[in-house]
C-alpha atoms as a PDB file:
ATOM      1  CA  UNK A   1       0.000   0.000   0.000  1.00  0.00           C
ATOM      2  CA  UNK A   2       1.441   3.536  -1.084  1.00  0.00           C
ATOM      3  CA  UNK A   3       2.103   6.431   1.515  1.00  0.00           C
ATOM      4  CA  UNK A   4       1.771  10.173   1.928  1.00  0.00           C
ATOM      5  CA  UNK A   5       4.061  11.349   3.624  1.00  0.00           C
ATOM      6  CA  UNK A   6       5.051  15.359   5.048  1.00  0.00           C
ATOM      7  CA  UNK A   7       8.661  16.170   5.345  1.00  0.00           C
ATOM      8  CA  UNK A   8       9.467  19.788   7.377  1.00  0.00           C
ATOM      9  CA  UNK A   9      11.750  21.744   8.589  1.00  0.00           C
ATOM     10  CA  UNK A  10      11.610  21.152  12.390  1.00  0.00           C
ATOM     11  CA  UNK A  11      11.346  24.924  13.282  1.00  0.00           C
ATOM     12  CA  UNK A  12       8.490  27.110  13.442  1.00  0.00           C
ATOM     13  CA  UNK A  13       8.342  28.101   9.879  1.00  0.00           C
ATOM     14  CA  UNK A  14       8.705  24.596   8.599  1.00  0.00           C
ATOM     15  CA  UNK A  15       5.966  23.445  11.567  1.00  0.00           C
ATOM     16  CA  UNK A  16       3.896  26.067  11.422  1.00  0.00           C
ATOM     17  CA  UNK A  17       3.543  25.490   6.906  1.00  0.00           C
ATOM     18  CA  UNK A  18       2.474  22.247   7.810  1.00  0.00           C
ATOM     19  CA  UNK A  19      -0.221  23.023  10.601  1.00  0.00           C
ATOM     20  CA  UNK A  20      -1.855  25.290   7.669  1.00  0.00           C
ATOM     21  CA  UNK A  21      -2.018  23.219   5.140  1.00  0.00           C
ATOM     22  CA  UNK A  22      -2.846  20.061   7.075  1.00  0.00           C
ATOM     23  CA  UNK A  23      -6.270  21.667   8.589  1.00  0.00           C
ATOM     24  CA  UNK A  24      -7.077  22.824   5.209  1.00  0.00           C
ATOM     25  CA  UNK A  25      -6.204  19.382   3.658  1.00  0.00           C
ATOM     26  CA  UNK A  26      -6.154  16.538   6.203  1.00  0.00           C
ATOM     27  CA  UNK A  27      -4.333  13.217   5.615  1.00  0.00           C
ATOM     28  CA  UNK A  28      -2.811  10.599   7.017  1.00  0.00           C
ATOM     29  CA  UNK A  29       1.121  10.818   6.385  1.00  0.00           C
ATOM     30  CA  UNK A  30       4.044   9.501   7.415  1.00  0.00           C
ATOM     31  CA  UNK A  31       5.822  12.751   9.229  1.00  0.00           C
ATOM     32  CA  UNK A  32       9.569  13.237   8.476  1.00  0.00           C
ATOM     33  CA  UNK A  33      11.262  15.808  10.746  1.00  0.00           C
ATOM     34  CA  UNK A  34      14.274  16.867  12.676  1.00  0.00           C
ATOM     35  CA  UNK A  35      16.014  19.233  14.439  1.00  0.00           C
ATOM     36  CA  UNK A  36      16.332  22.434  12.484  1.00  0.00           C
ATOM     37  CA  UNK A  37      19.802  22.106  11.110  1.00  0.00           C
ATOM     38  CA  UNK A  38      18.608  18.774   9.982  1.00  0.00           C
ATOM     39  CA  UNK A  39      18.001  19.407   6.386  1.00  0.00           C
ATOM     40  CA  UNK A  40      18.845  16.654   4.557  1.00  0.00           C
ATOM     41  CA  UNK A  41      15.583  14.479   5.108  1.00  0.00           C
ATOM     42  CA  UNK A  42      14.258  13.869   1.850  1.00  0.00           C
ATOM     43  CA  UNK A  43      16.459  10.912   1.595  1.00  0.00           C
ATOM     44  CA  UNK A  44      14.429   9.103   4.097  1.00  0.00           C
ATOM     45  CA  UNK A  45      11.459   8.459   2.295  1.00  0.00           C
ATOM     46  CA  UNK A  46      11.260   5.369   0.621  1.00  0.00           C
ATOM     47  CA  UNK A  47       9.975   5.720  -3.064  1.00  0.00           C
ATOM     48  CA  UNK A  48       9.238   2.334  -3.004  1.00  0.00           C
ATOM     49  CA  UNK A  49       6.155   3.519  -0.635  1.00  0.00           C
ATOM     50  CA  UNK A  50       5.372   6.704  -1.586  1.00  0.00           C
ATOM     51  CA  UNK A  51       2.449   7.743  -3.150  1.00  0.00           C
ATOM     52  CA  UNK A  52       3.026  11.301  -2.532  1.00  0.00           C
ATOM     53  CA  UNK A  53       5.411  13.848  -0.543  1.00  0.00           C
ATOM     54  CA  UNK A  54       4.830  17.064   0.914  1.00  0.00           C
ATOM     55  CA  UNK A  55       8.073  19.158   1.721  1.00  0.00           C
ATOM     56  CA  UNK A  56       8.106  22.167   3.546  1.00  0.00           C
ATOM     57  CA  UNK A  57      11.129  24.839   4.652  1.00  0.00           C
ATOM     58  CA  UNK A  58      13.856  22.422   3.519  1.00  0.00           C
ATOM     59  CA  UNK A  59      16.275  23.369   0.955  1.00  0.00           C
ATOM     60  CA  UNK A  60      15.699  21.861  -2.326  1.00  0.00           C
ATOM     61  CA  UNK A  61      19.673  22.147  -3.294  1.00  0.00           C
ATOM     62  CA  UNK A  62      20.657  20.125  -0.590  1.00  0.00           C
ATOM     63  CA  UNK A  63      17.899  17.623  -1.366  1.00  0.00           C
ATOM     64  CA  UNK A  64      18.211  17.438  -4.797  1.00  0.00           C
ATOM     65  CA  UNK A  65      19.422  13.412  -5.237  1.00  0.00           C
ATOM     66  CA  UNK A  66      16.668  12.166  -3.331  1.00  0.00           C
ATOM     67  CA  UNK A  67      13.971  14.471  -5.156  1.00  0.00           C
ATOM     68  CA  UNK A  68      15.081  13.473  -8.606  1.00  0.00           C
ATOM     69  CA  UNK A  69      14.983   9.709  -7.599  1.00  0.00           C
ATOM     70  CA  UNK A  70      11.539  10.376  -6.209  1.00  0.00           C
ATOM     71  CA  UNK A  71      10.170  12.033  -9.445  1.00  0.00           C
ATOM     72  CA  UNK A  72      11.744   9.506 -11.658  1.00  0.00           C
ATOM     73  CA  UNK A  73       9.835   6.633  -9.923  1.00  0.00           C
ATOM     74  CA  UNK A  74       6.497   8.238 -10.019  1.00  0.00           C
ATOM     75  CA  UNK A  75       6.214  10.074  -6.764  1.00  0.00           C
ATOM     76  CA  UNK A  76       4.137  13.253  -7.241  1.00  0.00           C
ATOM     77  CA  UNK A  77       6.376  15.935  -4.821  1.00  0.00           C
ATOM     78  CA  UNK A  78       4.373  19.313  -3.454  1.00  0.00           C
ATOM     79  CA  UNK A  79       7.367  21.557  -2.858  1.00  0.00           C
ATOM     80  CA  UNK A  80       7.221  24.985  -0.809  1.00  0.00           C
ATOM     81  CA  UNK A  81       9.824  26.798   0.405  1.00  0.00           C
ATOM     82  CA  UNK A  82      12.059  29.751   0.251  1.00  0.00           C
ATOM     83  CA  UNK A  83      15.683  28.711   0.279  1.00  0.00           C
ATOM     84  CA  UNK A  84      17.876  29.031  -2.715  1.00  0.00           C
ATOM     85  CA  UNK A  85      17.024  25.736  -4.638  1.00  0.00           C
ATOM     86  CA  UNK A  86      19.328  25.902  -7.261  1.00  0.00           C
ATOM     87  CA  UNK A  87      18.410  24.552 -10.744  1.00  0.00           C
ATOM     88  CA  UNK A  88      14.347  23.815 -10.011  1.00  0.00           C
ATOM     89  CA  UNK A  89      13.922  20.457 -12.000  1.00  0.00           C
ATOM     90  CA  UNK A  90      11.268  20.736 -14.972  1.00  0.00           C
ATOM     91  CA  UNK A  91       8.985  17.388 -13.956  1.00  0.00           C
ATOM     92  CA  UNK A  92       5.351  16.678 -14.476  1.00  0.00           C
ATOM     93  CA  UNK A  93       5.053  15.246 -11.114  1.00  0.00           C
ATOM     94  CA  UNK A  94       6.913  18.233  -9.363  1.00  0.00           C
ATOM     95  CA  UNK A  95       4.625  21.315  -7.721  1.00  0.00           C
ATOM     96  CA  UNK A  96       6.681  23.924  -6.852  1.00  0.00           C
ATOM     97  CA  UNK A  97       5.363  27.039  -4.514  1.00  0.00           C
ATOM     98  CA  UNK A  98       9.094  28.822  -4.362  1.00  0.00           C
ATOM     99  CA  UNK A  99      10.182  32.439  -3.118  1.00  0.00           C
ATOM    100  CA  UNK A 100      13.953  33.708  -2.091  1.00  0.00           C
ATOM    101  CA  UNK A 101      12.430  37.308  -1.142  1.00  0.00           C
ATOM    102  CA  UNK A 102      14.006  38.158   2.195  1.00  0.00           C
ATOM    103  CA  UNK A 103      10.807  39.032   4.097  1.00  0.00           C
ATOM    104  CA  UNK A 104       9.049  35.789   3.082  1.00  0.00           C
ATOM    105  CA  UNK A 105       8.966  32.328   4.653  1.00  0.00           C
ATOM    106  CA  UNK A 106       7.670  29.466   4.081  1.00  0.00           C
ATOM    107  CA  UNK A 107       3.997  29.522   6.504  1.00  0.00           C
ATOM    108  CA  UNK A 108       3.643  33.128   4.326  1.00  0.00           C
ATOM    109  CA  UNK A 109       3.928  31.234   1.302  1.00  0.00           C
ATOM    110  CA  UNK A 110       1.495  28.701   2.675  1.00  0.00           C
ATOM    111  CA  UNK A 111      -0.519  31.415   3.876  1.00  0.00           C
ATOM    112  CA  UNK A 112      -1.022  33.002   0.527  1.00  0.00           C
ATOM    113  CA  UNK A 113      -2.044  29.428  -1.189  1.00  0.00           C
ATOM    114  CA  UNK A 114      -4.892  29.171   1.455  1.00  0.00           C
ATOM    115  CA  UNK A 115      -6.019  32.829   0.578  1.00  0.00           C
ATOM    116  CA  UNK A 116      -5.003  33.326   4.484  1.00  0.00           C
ATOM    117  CA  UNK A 117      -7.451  30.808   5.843  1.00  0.00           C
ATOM    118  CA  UNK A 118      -5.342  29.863   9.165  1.00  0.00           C
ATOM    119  CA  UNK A 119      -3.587  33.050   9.569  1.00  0.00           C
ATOM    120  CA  UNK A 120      -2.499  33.109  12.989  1.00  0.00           C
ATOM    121  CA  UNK A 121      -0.787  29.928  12.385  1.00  0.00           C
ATOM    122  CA  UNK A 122       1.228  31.733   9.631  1.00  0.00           C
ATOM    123  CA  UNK A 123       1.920  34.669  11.756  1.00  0.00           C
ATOM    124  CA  UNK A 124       2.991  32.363  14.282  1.00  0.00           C
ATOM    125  CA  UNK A 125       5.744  30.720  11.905  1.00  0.00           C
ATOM    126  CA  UNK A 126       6.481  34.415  10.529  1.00  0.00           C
ATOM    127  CA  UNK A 127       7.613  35.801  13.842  1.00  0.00           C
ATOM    128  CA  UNK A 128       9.498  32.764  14.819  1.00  0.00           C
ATOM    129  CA  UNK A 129      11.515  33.391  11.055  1.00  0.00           C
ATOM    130  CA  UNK A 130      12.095  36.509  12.610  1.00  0.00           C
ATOM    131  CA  UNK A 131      10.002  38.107   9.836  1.00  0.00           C
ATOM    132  CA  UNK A 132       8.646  40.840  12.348  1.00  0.00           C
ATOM    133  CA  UNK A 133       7.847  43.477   9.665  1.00  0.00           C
ATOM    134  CA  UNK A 134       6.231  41.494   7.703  1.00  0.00           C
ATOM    135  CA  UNK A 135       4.319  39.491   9.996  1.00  0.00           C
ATOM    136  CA  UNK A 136       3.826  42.892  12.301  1.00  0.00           C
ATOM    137  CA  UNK A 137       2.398  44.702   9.060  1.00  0.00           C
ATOM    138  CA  UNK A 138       0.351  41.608   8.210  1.00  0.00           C
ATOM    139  CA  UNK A 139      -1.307  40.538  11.661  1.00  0.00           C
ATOM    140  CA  UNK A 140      -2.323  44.162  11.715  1.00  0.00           C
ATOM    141  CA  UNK A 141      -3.895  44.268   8.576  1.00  0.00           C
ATOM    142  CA  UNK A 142      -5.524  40.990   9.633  1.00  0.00           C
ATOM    143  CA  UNK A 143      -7.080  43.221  12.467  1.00  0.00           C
ATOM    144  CA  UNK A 144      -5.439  41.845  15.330  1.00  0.00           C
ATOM    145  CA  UNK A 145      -4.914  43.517  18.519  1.00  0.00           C
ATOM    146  CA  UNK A 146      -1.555  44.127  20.398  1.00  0.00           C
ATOM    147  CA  UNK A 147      -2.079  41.773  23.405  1.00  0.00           C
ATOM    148  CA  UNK A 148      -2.583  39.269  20.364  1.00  0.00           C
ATOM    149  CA  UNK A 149       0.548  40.669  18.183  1.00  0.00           C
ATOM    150  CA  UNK A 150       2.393  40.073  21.185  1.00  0.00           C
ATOM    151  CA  UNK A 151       1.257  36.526  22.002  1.00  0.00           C
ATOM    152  CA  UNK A 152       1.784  35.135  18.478  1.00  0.00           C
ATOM    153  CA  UNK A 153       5.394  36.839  18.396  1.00  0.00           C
ATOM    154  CA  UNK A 154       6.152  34.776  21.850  1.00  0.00           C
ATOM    155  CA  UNK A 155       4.721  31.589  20.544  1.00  0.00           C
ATOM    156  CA  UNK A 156       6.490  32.117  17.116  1.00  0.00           C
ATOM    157  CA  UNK A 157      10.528  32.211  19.233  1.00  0.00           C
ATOM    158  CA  UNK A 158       9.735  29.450  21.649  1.00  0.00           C
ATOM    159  CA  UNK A 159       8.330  27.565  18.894  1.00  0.00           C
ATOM    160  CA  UNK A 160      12.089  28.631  16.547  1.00  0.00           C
ATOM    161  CA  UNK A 161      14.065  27.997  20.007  1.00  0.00           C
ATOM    162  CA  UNK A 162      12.378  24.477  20.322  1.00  0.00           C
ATOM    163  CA  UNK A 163      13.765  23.437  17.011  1.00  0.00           C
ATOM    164  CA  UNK A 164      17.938  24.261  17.495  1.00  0.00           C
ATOM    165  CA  UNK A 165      19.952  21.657  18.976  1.00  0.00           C
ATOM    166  CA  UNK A 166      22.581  18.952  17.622  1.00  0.00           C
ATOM    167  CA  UNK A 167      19.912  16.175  18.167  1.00  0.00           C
ATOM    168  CA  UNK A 168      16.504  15.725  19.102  1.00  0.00           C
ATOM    169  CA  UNK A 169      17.841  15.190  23.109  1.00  0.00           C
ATOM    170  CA  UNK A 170      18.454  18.480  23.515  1.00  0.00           C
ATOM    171  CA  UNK A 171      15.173  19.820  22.180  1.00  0.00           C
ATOM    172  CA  UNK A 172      12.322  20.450  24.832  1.00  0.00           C
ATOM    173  CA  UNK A 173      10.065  18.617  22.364  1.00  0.00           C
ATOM    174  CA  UNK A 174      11.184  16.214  19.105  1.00  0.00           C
ATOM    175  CA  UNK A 175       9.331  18.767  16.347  1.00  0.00           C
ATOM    176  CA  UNK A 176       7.018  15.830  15.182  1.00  0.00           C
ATOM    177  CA  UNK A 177       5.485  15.102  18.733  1.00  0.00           C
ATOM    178  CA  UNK A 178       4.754  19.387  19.027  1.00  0.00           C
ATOM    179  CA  UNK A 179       3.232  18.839  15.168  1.00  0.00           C
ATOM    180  CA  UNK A 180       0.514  16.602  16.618  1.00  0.00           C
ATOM    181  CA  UNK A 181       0.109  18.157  19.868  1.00  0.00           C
ATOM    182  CA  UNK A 182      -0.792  21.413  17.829  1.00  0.00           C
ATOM    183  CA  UNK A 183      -2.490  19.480  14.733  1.00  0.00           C
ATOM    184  CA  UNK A 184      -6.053  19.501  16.196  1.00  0.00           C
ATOM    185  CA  UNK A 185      -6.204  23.390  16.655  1.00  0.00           C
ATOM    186  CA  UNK A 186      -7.106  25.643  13.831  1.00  0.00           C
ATOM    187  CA  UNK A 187      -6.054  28.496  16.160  1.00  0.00           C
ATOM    188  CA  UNK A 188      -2.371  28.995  18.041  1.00  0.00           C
ATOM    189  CA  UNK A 189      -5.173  30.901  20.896  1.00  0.00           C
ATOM    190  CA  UNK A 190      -6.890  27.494  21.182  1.00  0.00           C
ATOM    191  CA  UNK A 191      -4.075  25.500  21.968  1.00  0.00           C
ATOM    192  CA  UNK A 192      -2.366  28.345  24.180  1.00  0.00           C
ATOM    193  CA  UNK A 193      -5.529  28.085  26.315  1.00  0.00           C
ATOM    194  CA  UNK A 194      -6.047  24.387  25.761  1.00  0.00           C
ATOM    195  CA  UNK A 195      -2.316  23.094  26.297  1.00  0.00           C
ATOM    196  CA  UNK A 196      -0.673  25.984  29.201  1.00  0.00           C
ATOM    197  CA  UNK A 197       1.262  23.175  30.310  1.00  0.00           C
ATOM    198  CA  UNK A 198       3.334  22.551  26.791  1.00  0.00           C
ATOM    199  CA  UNK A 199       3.311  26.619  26.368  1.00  0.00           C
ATOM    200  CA  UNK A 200       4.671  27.007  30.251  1.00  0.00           C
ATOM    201  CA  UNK A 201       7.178  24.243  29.485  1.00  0.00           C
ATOM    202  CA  UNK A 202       8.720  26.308  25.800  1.00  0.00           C
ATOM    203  CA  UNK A 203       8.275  30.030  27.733  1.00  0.00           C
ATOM    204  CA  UNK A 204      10.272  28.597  30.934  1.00  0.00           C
ATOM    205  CA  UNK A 205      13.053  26.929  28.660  1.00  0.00           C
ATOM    206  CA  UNK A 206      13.228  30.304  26.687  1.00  0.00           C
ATOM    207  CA  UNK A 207      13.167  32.136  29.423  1.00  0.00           C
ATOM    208  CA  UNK A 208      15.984  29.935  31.515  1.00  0.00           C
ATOM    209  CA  UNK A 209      18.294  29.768  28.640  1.00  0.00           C
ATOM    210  CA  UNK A 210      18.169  33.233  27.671  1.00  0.00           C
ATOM    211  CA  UNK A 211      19.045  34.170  30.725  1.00  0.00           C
ATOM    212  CA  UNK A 212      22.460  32.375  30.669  1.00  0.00           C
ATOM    213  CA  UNK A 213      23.010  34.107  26.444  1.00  0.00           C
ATOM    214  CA  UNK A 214      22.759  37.478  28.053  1.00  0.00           C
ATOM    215  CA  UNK A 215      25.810  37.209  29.994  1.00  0.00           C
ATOM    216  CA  UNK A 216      27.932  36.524  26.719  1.00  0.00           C
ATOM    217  CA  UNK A 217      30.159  39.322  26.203  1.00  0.00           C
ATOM    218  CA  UNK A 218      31.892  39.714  22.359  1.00  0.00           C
ATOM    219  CA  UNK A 219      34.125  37.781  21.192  1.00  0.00           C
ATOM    220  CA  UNK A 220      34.955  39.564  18.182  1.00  0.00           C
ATOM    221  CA  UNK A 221      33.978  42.983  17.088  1.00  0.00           C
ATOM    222  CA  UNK A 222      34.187  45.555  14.418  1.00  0.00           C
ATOM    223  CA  UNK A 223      32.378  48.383  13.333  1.00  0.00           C
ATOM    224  CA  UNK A 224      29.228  47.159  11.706  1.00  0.00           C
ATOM    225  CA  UNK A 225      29.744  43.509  12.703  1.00  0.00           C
ATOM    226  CA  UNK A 226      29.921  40.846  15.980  1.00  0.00           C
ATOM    227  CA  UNK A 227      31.276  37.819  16.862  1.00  0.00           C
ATOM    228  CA  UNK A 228      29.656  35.768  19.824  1.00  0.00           C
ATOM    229  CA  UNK A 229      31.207  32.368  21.371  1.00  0.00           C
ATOM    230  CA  UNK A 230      28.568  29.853  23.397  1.00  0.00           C
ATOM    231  CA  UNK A 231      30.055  27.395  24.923  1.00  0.00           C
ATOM    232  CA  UNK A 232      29.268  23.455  23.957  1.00  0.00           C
ATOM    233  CA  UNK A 233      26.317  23.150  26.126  1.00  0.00           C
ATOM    234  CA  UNK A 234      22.422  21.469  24.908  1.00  0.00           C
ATOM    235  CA  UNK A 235      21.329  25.337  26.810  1.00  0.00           C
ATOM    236  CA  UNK A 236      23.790  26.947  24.030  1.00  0.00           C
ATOM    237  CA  UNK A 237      22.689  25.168  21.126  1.00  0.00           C
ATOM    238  CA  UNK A 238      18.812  25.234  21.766  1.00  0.00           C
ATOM    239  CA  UNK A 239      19.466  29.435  22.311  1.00  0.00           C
ATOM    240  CA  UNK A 240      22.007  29.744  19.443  1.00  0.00           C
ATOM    241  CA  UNK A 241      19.397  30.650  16.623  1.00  0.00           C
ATOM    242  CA  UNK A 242      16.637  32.623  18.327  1.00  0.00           C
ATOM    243  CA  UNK A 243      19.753  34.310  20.505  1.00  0.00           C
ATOM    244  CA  UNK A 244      21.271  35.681  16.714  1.00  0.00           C
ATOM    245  CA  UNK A 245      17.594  37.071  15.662  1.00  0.00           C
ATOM    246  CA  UNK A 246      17.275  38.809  18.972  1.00  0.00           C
ATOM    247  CA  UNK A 247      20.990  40.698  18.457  1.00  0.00           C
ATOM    248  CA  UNK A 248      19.977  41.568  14.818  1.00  0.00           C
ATOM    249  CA  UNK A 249      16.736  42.857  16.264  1.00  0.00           C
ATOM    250  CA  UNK A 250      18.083  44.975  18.893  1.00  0.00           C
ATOM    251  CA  UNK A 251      20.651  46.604  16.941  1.00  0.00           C
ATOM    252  CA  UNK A 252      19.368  47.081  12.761  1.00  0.00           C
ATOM    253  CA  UNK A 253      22.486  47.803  11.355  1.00  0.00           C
ATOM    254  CA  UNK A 254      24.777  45.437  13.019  1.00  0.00           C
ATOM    255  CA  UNK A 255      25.190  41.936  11.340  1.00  0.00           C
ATOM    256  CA  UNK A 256      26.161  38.558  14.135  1.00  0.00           C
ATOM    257  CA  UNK A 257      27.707  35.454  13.649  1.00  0.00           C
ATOM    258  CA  UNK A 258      27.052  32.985  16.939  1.00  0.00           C
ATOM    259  CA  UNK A 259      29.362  30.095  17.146  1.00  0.00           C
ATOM    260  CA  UNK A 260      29.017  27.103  19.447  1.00  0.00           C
ATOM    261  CA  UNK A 261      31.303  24.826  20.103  1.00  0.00           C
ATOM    262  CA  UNK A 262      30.740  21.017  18.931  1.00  0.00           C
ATOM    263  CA  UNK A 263      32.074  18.332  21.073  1.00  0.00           C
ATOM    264  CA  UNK A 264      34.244  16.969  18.149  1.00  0.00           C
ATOM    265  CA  UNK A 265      36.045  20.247  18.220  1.00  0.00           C
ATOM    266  CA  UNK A 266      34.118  22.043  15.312  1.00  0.00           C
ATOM    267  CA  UNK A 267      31.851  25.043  15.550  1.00  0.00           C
ATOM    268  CA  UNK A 268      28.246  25.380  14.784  1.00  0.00           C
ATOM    269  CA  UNK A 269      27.911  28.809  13.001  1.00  0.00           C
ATOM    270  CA  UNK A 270      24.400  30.844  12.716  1.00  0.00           C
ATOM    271  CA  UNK A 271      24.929  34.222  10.626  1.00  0.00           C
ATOM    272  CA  UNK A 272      22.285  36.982  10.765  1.00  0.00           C
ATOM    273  CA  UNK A 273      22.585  39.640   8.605  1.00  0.00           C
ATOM    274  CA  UNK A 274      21.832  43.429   9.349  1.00  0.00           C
ATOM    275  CA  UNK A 275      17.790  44.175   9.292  1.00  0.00           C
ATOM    276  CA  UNK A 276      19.195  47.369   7.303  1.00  0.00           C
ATOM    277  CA  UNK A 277      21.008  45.282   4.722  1.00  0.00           C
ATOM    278  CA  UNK A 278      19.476  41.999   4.632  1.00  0.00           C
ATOM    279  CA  UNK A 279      21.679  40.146   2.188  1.00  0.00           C
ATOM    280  CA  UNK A 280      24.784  38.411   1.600  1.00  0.00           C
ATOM    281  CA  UNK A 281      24.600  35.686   4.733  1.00  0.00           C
ATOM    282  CA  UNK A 282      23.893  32.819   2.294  1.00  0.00           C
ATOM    283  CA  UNK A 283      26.848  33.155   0.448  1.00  0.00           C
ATOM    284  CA  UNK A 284      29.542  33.964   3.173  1.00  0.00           C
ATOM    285  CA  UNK A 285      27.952  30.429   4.666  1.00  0.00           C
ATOM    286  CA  UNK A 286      28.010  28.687   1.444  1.00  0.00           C
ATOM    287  CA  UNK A 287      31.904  30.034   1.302  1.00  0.00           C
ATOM    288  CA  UNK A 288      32.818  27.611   3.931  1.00  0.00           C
ATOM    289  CA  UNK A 289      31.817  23.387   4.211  1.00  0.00           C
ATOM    290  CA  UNK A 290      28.356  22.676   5.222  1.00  0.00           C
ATOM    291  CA  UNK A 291      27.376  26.035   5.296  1.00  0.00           C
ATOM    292  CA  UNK A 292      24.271  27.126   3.378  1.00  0.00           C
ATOM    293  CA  UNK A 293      20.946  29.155   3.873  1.00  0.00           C
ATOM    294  CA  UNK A 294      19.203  32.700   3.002  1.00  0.00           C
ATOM    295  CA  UNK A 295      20.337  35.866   1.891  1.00  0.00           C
ATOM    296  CA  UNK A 296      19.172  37.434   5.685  1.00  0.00           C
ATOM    297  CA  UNK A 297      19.925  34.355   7.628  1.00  0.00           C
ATOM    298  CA  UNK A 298      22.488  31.405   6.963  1.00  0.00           C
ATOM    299  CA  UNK A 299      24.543  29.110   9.078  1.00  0.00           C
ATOM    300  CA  UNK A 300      27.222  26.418   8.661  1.00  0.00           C
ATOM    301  CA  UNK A 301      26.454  23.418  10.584  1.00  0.00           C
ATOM    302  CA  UNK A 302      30.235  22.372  11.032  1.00  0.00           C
ATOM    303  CA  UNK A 303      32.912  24.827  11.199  1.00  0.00           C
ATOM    304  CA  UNK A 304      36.358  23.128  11.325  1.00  0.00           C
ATOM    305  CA  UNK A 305      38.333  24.623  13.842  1.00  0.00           C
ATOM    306  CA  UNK A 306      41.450  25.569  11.381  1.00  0.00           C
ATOM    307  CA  UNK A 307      38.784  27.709   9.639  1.00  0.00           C
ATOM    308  CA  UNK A 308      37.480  29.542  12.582  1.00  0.00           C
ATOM    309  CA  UNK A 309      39.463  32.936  12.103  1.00  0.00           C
ATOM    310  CA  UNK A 310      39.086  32.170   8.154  1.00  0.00           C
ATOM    311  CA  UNK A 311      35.522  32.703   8.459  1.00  0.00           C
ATOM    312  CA  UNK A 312      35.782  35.497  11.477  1.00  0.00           C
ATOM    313  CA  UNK A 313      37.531  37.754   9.210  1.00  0.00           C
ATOM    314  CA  UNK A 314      36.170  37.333   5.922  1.00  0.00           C
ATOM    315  CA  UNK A 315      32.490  37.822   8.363  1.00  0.00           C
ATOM    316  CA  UNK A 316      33.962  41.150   9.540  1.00  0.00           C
ATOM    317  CA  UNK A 317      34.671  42.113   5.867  1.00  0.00           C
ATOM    318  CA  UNK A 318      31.770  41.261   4.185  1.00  0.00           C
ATOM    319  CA  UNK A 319      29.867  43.271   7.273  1.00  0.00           C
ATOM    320  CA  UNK A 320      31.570  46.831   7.664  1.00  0.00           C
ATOM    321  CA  UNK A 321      29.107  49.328   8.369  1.00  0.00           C
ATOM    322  CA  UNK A 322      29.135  51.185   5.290  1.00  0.00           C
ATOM    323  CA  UNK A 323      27.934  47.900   3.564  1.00  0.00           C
END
């Protein structure tokens, strides 16, 4: 018997894309998911099962192998997302829904298929992207108040701070058990009031780990760019992503690199580009191995240590102020 199956990103864009289309088109699917840096994941699905595959937030470039063995056996592939894919493949069987734009994300793109049927849902994946103009200029347009702006922007960076980590033991929740505890609400309000104690749970683990990122001091710095060191600790790596949006937030014009330390003595790097200048983090990450991602946002997922002041200073250069 053939399968359906939904393969996401395991953050809140790639969670949230799902939750929207899933309430607008149930099914029964095999769900494919990791931790956010966890990309590769088309490879997983068998196309000896599959009937059909949803993907969602996950780069098509680094996927492209497994898709073009799916779509040469027959598997009909639904493809959103808004990572560089490289060359899109021309297939009957291949639906592609596809936009680089730098305030975009994947739950907007979702959003806009379903003519903005689960909304909140989308803003909810928006703000955890760190999309805040966009989602801010589109939950207000949606007519929603600022106790509710607010609440959906919290929801959206626990949701993104769930999803970092080098393996599902350091998440609060695995991405695919939040999915269904979230599936059955066609509102992010319903299952806030519904579910306090898997909100408290995210909002306590934030608010814990945060605490400890605040105390990090610079560990390089330049005019117009920073360098921040976390130590190899599951607290570091679950704050490491949500931690970068929140300096590029504070401070516009200033672009951050975070690097954690891996226990086999490489670096986990997450790059955030200036909100002023929002470009040019995808290909200072694709400069260096396993590094990849957007033009406002990019990381490498393992830094070899003889490259660490490699990629410090070519991060100051390509962030100077006057950039």
């Amino acid at each position: 018997m053939k399968t359906s199956f939904d393969v996401f990103n395991g953050d809140a864009d790639g969670i949230c894309a799902l939750l929207q289309l899933r309430l607008a088109t149930p099914k029964d699917s095999v769900l494919i998911t990791g931790v956010k840096r966890d990309i590769a994941l088309l490879k997983q699905v068998d196309p000896a099962v599959a009937q059909d595959v949803t993907v969602l937030d996950v780069a098509m470039e680094k996927n492209r192998a497994a898709l073009d063995n799916l779509l040469t056996q027959g598997v009909r592939v639904f493809y959103a997302d808004h990572h560089n894919p490289g060359e899109v493949p021309d297939h009957p069987s291949l639906t592609t829904h596809i936009n680089t734009a730098a305030n975009t994300c994947t739950s907007l793109i979702v959003d806009k298929l379903l003519d903005g049927r689960y909304r909140e849902w989308a803003l909810v994946g928006a703000y955890g992207d760190n999309m805040i103009a966009t989602a801010e200029t589109l939950a207000k347009k949606s007519g929603l108040c600022d106790q509710d702006r607010v609440k959906l922007m919290q929801f959206g960076t626990y949701l993104n701070y769930n999803g970092y980590g080098s393996s599902l033991s350091d998440l609060l929740f695995p991405p695919a058990e939040i999915y269904r505890l979230m599936a059955a609400y066609p509102s992010p309000f319903n299952f806030i009031a519904e579910r306090p104690d898997v909100y408290a749970t995210l909002e306590d683990g934030f608010t814990g780990d945060s605490e400890k990122a605040a105390a990090i001091t610079p560990y390089s710095e330049r005019t117009g760019s920073r360098v921040f060191m976390l130590p190899d600790e599951a607290w570091a790596r679950r704050i490491s992503g949500v931690y970068s949006n929140d300096l590029t937030n504070r401070d516009p014009e200033v672009a951050n690199a975070v690097i954690t330390a891996k226990a086999d003595g490489n670096y986990l790097v997450s790059i955030r580009a200036p909100l002023k200048n929002r470009v040019g983090a995808d290909e200072l990450a694709a400069a260096f191995p396993t590094g990849g991602g957007r033009k406002a946002a990019a990381g490498i997922n393992a830094l070899p240590a003889e490259l660490l002041n490699d990629f410090i200073d070519a991060f100051h250069q390509r962030y100077p102020l006057d950039t």
